[in-house]
Structure formats: C-alpha cells, structure tokens
N, C-alpha and C. Protein backbone atom coordinates (compact mmCIF):
# COMPACT_ATOMS: atom_id res chain seq x y z
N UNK A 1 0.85 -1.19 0.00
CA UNK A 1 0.00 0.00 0.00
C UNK A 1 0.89 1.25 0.00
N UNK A 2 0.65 2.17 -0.73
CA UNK A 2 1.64 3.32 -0.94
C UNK A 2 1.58 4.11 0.30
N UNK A 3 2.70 4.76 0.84
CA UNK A 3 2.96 5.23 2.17
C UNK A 3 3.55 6.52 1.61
N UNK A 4 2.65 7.48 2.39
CA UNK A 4 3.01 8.77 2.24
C UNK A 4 3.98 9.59 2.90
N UNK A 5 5.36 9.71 3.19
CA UNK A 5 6.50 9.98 3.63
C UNK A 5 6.51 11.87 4.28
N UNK A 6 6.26 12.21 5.19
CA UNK A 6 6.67 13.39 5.88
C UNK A 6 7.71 13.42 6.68
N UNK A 7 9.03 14.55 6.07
CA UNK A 7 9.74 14.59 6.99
C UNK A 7 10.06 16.12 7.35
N UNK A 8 9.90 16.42 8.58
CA UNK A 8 9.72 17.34 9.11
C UNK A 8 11.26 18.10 9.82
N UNK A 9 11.91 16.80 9.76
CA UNK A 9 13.25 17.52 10.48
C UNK A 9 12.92 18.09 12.02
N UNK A 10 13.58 18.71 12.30
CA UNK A 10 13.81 19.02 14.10
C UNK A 10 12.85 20.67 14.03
N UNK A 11 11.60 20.34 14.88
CA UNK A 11 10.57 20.76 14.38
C UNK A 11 9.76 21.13 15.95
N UNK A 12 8.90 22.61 16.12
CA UNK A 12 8.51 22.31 16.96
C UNK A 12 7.04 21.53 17.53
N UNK A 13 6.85 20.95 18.62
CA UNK A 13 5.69 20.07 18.58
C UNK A 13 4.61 20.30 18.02
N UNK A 14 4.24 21.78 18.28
CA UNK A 14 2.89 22.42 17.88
C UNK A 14 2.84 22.53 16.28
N UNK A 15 3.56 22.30 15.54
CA UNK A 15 3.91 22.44 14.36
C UNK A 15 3.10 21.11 13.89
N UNK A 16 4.12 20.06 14.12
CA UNK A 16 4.44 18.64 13.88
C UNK A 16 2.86 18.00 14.37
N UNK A 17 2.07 18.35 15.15
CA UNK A 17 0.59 18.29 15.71
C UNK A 17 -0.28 18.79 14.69
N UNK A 18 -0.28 19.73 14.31
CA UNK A 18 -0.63 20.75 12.83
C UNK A 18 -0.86 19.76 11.83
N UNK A 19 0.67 19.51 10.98
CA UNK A 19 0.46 18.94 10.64
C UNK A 19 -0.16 17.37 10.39
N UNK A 20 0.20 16.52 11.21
CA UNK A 20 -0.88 15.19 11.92
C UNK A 20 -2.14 15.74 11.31
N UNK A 21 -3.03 16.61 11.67
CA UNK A 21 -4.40 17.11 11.57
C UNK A 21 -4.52 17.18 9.93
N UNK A 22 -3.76 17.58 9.28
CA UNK A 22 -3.57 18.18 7.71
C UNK A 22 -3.66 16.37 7.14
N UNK A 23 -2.49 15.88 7.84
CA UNK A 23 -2.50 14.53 7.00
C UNK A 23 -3.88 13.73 7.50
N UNK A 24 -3.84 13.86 8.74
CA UNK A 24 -5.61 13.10 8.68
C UNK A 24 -6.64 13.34 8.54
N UNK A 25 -7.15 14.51 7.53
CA UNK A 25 -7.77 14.90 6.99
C UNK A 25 -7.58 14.68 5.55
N UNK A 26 -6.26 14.40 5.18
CA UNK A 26 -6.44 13.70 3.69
C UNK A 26 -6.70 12.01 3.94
N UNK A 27 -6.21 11.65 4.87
CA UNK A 27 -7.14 9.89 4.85
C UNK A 27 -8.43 10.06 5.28
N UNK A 28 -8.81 10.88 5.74
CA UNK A 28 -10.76 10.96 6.58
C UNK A 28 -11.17 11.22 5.06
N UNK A 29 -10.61 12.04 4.10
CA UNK A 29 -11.38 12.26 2.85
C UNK A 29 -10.60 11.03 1.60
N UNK A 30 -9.76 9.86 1.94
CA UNK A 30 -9.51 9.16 1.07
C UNK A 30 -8.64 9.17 -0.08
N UNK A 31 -8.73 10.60 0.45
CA UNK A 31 -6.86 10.88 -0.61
C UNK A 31 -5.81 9.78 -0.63
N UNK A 32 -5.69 9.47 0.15
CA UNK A 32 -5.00 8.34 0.59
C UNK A 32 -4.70 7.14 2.16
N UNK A 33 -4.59 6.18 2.12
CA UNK A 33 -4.89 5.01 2.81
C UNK A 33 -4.02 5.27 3.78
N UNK A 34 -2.84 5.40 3.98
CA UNK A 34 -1.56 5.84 5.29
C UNK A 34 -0.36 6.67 4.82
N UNK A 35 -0.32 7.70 6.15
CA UNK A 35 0.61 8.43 5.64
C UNK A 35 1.40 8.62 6.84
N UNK A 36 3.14 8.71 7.24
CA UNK A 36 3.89 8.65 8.08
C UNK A 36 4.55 10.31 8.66
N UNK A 37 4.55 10.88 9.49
CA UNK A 37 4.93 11.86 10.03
C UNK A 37 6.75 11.44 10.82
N UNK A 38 7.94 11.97 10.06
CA UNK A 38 8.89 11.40 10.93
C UNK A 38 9.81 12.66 11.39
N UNK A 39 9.83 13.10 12.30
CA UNK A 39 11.03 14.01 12.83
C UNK A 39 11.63 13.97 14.22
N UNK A 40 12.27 15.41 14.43
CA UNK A 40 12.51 15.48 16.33
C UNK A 40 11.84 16.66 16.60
N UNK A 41 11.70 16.55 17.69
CA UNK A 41 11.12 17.82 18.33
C UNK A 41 11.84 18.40 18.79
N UNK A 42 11.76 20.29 19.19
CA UNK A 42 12.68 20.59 20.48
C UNK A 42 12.10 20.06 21.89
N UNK A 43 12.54 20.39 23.04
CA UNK A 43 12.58 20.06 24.27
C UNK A 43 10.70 20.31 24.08
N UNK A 44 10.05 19.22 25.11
CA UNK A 44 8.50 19.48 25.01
C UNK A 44 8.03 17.95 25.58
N UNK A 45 7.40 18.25 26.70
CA UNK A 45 6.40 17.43 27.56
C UNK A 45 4.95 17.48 27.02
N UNK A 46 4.73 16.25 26.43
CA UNK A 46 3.01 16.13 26.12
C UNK A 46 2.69 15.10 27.34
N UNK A 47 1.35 15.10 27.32
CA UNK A 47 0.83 14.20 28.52
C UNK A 47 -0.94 14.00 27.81
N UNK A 48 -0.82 12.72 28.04
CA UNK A 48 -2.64 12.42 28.11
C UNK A 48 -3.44 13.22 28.79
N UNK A 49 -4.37 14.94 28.01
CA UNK A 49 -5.19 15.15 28.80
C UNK A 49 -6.05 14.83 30.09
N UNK A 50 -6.65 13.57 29.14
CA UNK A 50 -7.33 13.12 30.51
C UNK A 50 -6.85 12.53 31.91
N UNK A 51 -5.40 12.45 31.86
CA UNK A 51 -5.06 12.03 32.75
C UNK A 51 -4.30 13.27 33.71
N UNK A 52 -3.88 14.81 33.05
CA UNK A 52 -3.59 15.18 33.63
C UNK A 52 -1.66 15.65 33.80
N UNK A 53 -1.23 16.66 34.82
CA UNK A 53 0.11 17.19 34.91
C UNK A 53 0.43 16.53 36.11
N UNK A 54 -0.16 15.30 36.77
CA UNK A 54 0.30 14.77 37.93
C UNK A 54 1.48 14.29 37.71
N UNK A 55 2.06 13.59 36.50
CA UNK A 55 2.91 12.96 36.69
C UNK A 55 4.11 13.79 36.27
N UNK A 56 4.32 15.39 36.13
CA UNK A 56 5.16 16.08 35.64
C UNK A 56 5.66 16.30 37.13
N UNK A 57 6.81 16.22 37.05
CA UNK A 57 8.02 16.52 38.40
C UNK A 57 8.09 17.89 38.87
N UNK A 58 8.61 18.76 37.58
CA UNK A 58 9.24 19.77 37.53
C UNK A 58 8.11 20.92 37.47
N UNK A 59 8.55 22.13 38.21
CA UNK A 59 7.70 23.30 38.25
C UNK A 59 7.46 24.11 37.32
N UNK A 60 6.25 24.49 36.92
CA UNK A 60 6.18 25.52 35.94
C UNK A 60 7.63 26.48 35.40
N UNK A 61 7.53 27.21 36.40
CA UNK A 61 9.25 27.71 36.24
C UNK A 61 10.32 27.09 35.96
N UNK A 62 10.84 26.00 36.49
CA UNK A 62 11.27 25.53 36.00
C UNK A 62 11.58 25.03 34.87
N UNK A 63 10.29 23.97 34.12
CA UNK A 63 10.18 23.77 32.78
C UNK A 63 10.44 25.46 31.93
N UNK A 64 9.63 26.65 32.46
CA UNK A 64 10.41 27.68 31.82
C UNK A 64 11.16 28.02 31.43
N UNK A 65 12.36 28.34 32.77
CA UNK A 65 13.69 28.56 32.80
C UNK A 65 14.02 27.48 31.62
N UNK A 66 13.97 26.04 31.52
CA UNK A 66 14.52 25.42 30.83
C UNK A 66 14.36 25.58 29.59
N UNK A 67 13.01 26.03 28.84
CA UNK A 67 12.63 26.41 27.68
C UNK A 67 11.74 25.15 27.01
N UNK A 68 10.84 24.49 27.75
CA UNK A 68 10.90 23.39 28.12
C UNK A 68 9.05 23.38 27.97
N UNK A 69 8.05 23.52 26.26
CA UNK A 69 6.93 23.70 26.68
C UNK A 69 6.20 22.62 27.30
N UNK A 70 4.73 22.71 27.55
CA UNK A 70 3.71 21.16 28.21
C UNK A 70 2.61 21.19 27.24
N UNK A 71 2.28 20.43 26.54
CA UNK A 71 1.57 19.94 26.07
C UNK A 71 0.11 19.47 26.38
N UNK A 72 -1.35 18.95 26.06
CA UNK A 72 -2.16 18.29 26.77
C UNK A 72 -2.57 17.72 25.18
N UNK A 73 -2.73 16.34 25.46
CA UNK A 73 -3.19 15.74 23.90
C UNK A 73 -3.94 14.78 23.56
N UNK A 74 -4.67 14.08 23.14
CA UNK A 74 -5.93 13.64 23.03
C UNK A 74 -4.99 11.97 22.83
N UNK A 75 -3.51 11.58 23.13
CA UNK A 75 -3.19 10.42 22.95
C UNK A 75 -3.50 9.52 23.79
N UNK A 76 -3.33 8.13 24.04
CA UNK A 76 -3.13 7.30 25.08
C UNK A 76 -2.35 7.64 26.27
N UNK A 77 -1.81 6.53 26.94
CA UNK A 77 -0.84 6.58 27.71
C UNK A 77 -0.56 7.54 28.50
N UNK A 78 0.42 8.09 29.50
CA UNK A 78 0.33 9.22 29.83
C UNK A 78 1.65 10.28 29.72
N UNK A 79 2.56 10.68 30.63
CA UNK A 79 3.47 11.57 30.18
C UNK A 79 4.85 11.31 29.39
N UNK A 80 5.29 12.02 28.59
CA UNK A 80 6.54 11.63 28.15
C UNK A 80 7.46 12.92 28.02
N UNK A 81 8.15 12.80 27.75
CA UNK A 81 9.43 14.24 27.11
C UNK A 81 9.80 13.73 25.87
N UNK A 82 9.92 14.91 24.78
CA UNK A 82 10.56 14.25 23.57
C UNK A 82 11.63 15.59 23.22
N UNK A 83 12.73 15.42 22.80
CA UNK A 83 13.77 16.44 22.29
C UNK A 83 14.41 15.85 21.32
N UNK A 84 15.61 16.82 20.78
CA UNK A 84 17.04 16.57 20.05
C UNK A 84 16.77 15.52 20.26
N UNK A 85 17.37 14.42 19.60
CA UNK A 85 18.10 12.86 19.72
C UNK A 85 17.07 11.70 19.70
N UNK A 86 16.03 12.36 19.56
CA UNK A 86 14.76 10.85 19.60
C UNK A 86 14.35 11.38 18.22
N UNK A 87 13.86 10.19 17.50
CA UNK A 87 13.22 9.94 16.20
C UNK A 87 11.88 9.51 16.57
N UNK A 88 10.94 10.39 15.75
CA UNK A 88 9.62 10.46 16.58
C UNK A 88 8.83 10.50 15.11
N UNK A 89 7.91 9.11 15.50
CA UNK A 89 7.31 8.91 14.03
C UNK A 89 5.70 8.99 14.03
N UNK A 90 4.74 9.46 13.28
CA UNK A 90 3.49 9.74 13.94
C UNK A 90 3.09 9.18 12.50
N UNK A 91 2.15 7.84 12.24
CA UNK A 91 1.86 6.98 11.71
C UNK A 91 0.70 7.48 11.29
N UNK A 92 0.04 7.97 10.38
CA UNK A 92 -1.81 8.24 10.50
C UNK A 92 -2.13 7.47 9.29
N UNK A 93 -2.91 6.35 9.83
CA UNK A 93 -3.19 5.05 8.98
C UNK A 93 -4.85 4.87 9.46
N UNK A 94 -5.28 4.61 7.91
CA UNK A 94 -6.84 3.99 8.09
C UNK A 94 -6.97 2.50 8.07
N UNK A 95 -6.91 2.29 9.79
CA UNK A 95 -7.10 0.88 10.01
C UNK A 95 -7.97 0.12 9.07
N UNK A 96 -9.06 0.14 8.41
CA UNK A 96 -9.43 -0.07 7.22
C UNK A 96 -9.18 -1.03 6.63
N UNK A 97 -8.27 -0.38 6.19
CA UNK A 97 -7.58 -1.10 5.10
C UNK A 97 -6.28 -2.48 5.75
N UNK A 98 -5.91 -2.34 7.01
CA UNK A 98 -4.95 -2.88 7.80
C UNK A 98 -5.67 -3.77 8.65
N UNK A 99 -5.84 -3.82 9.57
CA UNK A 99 -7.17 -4.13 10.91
C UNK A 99 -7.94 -3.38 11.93
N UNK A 100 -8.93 -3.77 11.87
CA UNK A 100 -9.37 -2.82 13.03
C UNK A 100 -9.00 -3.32 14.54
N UNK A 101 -7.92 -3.50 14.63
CA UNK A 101 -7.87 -3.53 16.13
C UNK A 101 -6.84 -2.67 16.56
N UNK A 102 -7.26 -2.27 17.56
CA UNK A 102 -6.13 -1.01 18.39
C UNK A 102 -4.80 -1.81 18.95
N UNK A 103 -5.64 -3.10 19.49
CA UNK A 103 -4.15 -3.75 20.26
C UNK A 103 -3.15 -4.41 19.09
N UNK A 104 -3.65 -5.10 18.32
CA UNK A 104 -2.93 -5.11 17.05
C UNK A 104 -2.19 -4.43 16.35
N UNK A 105 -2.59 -2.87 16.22
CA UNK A 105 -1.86 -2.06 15.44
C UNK A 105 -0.56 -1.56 16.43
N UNK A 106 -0.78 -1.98 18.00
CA UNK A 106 0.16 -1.20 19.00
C UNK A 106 1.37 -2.65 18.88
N UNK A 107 1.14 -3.86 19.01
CA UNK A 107 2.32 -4.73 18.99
C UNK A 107 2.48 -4.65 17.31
N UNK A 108 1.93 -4.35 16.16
CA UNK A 108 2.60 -3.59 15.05
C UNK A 108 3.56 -2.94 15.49
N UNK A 109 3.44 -1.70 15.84
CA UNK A 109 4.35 -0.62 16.14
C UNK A 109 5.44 -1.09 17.08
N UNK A 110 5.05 -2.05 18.26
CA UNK A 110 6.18 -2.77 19.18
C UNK A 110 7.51 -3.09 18.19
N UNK A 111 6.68 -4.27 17.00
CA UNK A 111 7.23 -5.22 16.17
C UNK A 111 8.47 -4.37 15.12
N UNK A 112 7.66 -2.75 15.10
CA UNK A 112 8.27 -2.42 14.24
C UNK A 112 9.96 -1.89 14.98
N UNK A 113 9.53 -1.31 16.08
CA UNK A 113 11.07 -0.63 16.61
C UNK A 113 11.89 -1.74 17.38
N UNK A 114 11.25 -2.95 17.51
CA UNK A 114 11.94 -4.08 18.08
C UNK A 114 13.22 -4.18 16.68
N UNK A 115 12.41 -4.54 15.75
CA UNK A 115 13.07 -4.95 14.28
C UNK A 115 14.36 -3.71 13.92
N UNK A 116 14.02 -2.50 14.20
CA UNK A 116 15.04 -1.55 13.99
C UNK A 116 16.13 -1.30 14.69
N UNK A 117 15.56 -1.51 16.12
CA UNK A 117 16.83 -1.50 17.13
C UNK A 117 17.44 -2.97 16.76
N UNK A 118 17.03 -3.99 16.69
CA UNK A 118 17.68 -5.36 15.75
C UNK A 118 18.90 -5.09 14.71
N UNK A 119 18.92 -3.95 13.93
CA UNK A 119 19.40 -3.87 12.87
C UNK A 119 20.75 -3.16 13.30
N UNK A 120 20.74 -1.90 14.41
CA UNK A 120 21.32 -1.54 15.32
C UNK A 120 22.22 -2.59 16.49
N UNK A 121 22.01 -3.50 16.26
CA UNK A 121 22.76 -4.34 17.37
C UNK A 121 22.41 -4.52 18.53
N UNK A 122 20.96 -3.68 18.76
CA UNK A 122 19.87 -4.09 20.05
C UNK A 122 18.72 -4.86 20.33
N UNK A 123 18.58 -5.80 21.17
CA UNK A 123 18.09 -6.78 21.43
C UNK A 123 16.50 -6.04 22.26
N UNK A 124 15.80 -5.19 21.83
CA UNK A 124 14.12 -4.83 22.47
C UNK A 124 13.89 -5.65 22.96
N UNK A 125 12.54 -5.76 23.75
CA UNK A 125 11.57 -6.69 23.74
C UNK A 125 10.61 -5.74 25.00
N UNK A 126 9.37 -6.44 24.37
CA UNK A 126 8.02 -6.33 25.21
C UNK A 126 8.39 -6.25 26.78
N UNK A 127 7.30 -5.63 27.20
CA UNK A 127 7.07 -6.00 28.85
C UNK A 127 5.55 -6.71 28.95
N UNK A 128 5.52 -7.58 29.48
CA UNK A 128 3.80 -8.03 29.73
C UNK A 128 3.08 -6.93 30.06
N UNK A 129 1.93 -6.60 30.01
CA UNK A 129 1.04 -5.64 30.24
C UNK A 129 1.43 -3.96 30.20
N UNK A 130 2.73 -4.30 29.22
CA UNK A 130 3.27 -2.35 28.92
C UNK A 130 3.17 -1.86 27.66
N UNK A 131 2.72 -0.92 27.30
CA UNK A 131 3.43 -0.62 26.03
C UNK A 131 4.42 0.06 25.77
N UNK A 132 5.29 -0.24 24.56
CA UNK A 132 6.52 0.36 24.10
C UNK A 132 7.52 -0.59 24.46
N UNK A 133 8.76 -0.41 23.83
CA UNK A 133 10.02 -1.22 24.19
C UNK A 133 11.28 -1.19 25.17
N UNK A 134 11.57 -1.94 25.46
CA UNK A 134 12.47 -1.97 26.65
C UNK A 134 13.74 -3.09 26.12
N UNK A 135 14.91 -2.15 26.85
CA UNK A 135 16.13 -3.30 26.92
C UNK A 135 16.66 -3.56 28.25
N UNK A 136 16.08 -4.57 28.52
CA UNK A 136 16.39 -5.31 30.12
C UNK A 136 14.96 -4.46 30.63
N UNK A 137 15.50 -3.66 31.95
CA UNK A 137 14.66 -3.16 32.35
C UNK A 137 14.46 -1.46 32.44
N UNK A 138 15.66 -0.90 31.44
CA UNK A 138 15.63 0.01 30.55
C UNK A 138 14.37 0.07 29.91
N UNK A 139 13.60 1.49 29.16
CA UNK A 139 12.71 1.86 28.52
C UNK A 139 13.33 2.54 27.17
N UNK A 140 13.38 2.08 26.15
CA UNK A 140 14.15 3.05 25.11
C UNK A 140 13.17 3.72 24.11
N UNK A 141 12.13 3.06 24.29
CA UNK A 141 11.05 3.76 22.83
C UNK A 141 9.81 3.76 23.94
N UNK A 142 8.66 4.22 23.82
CA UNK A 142 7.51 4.67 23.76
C UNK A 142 6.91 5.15 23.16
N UNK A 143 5.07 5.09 23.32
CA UNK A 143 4.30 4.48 22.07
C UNK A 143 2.55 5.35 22.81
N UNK A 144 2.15 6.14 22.55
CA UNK A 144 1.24 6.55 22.69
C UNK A 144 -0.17 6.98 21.52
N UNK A 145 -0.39 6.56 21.67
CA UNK A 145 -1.61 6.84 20.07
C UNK A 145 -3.15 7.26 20.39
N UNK A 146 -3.84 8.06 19.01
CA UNK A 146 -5.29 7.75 19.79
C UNK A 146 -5.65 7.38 17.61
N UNK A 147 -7.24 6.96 17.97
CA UNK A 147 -7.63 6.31 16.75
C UNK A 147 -9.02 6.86 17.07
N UNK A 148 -9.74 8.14 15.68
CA UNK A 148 -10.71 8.47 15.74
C UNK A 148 -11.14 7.73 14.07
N UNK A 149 -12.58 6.99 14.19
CA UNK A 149 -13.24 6.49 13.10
C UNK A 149 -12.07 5.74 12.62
N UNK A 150 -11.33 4.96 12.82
CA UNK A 150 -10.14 3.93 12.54
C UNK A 150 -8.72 4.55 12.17
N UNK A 151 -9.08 5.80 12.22
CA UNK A 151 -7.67 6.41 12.10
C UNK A 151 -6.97 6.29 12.67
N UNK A 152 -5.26 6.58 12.91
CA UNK A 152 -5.10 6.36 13.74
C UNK A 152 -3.77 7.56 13.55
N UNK A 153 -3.59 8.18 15.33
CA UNK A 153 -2.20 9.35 14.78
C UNK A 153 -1.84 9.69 16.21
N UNK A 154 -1.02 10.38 16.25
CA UNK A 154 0.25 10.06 17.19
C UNK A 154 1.23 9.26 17.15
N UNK A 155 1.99 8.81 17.94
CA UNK A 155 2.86 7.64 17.52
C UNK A 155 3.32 7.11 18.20
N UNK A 156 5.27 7.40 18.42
CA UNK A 156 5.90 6.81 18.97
C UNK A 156 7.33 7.55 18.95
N UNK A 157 8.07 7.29 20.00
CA UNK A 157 9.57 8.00 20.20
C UNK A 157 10.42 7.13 20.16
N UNK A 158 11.46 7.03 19.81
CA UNK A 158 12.82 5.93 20.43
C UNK A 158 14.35 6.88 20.24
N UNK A 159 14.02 6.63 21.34
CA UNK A 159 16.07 7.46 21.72
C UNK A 159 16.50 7.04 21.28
N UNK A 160 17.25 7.47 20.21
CA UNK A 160 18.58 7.22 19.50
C UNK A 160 19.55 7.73 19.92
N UNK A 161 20.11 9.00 20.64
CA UNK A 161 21.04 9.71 21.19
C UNK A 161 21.03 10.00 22.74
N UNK A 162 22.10 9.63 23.03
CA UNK A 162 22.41 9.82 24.35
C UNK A 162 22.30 11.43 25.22
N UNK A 163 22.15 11.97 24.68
CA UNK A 163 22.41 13.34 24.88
C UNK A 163 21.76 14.37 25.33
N UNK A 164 20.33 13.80 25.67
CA UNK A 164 18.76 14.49 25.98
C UNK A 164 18.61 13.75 27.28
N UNK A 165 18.63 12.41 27.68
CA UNK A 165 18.00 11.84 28.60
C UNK A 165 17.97 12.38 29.80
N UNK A 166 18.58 13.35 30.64
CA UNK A 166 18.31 13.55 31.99
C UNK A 166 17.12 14.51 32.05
N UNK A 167 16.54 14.92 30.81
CA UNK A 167 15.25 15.42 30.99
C UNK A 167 14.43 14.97 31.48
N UNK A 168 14.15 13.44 30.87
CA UNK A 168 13.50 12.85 31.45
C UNK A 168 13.14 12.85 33.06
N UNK A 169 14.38 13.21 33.77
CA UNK A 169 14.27 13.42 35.30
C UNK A 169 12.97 14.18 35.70
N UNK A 170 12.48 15.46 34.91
CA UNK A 170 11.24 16.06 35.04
C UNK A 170 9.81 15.10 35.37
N UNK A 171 10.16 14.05 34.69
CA UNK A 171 8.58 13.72 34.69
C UNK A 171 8.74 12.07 35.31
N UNK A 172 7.83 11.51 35.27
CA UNK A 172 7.38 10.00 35.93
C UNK A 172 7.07 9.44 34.36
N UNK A 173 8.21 9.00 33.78
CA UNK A 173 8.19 8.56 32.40
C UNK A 173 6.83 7.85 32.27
N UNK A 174 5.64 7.64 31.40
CA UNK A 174 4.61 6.84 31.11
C UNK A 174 3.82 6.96 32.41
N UNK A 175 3.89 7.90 33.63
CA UNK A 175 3.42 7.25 34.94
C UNK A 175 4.48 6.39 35.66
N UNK A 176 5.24 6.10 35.77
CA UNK A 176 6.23 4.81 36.13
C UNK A 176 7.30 5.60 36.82
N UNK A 177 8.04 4.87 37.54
CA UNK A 177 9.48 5.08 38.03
C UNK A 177 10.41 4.24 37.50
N UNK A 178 10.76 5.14 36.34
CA UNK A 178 11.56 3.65 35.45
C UNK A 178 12.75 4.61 35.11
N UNK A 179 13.39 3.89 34.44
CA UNK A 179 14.74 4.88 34.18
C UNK A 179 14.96 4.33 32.26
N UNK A 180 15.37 5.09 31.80
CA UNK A 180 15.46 5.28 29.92
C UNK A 180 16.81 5.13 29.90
N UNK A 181 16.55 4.42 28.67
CA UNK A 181 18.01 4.89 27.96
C UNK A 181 17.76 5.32 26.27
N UNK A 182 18.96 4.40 25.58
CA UNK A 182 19.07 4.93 24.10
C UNK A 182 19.76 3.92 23.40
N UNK A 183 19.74 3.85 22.08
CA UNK A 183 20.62 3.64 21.39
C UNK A 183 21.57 3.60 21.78
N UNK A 184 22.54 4.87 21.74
CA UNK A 184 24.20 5.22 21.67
C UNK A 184 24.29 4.81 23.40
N UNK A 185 24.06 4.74 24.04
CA UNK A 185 23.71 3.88 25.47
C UNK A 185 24.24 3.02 25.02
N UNK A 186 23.36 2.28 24.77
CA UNK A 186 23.18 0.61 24.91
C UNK A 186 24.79 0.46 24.20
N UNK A 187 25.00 1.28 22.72
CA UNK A 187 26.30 0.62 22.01
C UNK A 187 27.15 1.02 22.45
N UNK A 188 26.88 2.22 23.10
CA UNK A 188 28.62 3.15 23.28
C UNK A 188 29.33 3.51 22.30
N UNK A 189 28.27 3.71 21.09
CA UNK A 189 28.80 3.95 20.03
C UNK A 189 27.99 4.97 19.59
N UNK A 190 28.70 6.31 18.54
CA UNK A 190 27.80 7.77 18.25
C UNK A 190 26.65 6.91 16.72
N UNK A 191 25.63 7.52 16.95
CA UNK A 191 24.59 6.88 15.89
C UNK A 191 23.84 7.85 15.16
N UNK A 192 24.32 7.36 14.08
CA UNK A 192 23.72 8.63 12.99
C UNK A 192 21.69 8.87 13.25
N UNK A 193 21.25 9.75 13.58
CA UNK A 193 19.73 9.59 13.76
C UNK A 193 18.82 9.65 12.35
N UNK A 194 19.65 10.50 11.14
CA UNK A 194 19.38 9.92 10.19
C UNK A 194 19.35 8.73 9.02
N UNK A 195 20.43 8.12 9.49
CA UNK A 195 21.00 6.90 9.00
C UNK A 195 19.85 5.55 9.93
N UNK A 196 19.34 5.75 11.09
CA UNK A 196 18.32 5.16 11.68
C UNK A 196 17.24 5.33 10.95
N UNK A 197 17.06 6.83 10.75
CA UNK A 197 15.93 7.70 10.20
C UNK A 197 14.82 6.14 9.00
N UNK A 198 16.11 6.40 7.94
CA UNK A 198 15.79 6.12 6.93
C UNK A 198 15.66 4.20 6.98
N UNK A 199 16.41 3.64 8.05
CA UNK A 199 15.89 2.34 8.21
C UNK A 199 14.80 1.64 8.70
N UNK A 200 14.29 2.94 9.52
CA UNK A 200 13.07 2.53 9.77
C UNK A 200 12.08 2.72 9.62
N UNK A 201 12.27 3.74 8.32
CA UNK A 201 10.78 4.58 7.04
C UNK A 201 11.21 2.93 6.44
N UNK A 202 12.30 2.27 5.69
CA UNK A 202 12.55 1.33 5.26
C UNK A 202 11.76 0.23 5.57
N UNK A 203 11.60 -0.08 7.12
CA UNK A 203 10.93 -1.28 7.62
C UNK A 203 9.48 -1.04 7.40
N UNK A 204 8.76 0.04 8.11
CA UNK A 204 7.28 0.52 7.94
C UNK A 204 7.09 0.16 6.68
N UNK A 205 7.93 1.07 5.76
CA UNK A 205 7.51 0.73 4.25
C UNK A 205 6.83 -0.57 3.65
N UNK A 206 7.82 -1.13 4.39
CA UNK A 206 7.82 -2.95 3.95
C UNK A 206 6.68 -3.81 5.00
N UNK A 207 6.40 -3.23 6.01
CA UNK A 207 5.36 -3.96 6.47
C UNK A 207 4.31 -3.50 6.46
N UNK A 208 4.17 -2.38 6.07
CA UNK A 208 2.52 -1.76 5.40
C UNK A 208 2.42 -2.14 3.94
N UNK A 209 2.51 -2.64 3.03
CA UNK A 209 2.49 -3.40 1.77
C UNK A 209 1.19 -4.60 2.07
C-alpha cells in the first residue's frame, strides 16, 4: 500500500501536531490510505489530557527557565518528554484497510522498533502488560496513540542519542518510576539519527504493503 512519507526535520511540537491534523484529513477524505509523520522535536512534555500534569516533576518555572513547553493531547498513555536525539514517528493510517484492532496495530508498532533496534545491534523486547520497548529493564522507545473512526495518529519515540536523557528526570516517564536509555547507550557507540531515520521509514515501508 503506498505510504506517504513526511519529513519534518527538528521541528517544533505544535507544528508537527498541525500537521498530523492536515494529514488526517487527507485519509478521513480518502486521498490516501496511510501516511507517516517522521522528525525530532525541540525540548516538550506532552501528557494524556485526561489524565492530567500529575505525573510532571518539575515546576512551571522551571520547565520555563529550561525552555521546556507542556503539552495536553488527546493520545493514550500518559506523560513523556521528547527532544534533540529521539526519532519520533506519527503513523496516521486507516485501520481499514490494515485491521481494526487497536491492540494489534500497537504490537505492530512494538514489532516495528523491536526490528530496527535489531538492525542496530539491540536486542528490544516487550514488557507483559506495557506498552513500548524496553532493553532489560531500561525503557528506550515509547508508544502513545489515539484512533478516531479507525484512524489512527500520534505515535511513537525511540532514543537514539544519548544526549537528551536527563530530561526525562522532570517527569514520571509513562506514569512509572523507570529509568530510559538509548541507542548510543546501549552501544557506546555515536549513531547517525538519520542513517536510523531512513531504516526505519525502510521497515514501515515494507510492512505496510
């Protein structure tokens, strides 16, 4: 199935949200069947509206001083941080044509960054009853989505660069007391985020067909 390729480059959230809306409005009208959103963001805390700024650490001011906006967003799951060094892909696909199931399309997306960090020399895998991927008991990707009339948009993050993570200190990653890593972590080795970029528009490509 032809996959519609956005790349946005290092972009800010409210932008990169914008657009999401633009592209799912050309699948709500059938322009086309799935289309992929891939960039970074600057520094920026989104969180599941409905759930709320409980799980944000850090003080208004603070996040200020840091330059550091908050978000509230109609996704799953609940808080995250995304900056520099994470590859952040926002999928807007008419289940439709794929399946209609939500839990299906989320171990999709598991399947897909398991397979990429694979290619990378990292060994992912599931947690029972979590979503997103983990190495050991590391968190390296996360996965938040929402799906209106089978659509589906938001996405998913995975650290590729070492170089952002103590942000994370701000918030209660997903709700949790867990600790993140990355890519260049795990290898100890510097990792091109575009050279990832393009392997894992590569994989999607190939498993949306």
């Amino acid at each position: 199935m032809p996959l519609k390729v956005i790349d946005l480059g290092l972009v800010d959230f409210e932008a990169a949200w914008a657009k999401q809306k633009e592209l799912f409005r050309e699948v709500q009208e059938g322009d086309l069947r799935a289309g992929l959103i891939v960039c970074q963001h600057y520094p920026v805390i989104t969180v599941n509206r409905r759930i709320g700024r409980k799980n944000i650490l850090a003080s208004q001011e603070e996040l200020k001083n840091k330059g550091i906006a908050v978000y509230e967003v109609e996704r799953g799951g609940d808080v995250t941080y995304h900056g520099p060094g994470q590859l952040i892909a926002y999928p807007v696909f008419n289940l439709n044509y794929f399946k209609k199931d939500i839990h299906w399309f989320l171990r999709y997306l598991e399947d897909l960054i398991i397979r990429s960090l694979s290619d990378a020399g990292i060994k992912g895998e599931r947690s029972n009853g979590l979503t997103g991927v983990w190495v050991g008991r590391l968190k390296i990707a996360s996965i938040g989505i929402a799906i209106r009339n089978w659509i589906t948009f938001h996405g998913l993050s995975i650290n590729v660069k070492n170089s952002d993570l103590t942000n994370f200190s701000l918030i209660r990653p997903c709700g949790m007391d867990i600790m993140i890593t990355s890519i260049e972590s795990e290898t100890g080795l510097p990792v091109s985020i575009g050279e990832f970029k393009q392997r894992f528009v590569s994989l999607l490509k190939g498993a949306s067909k």
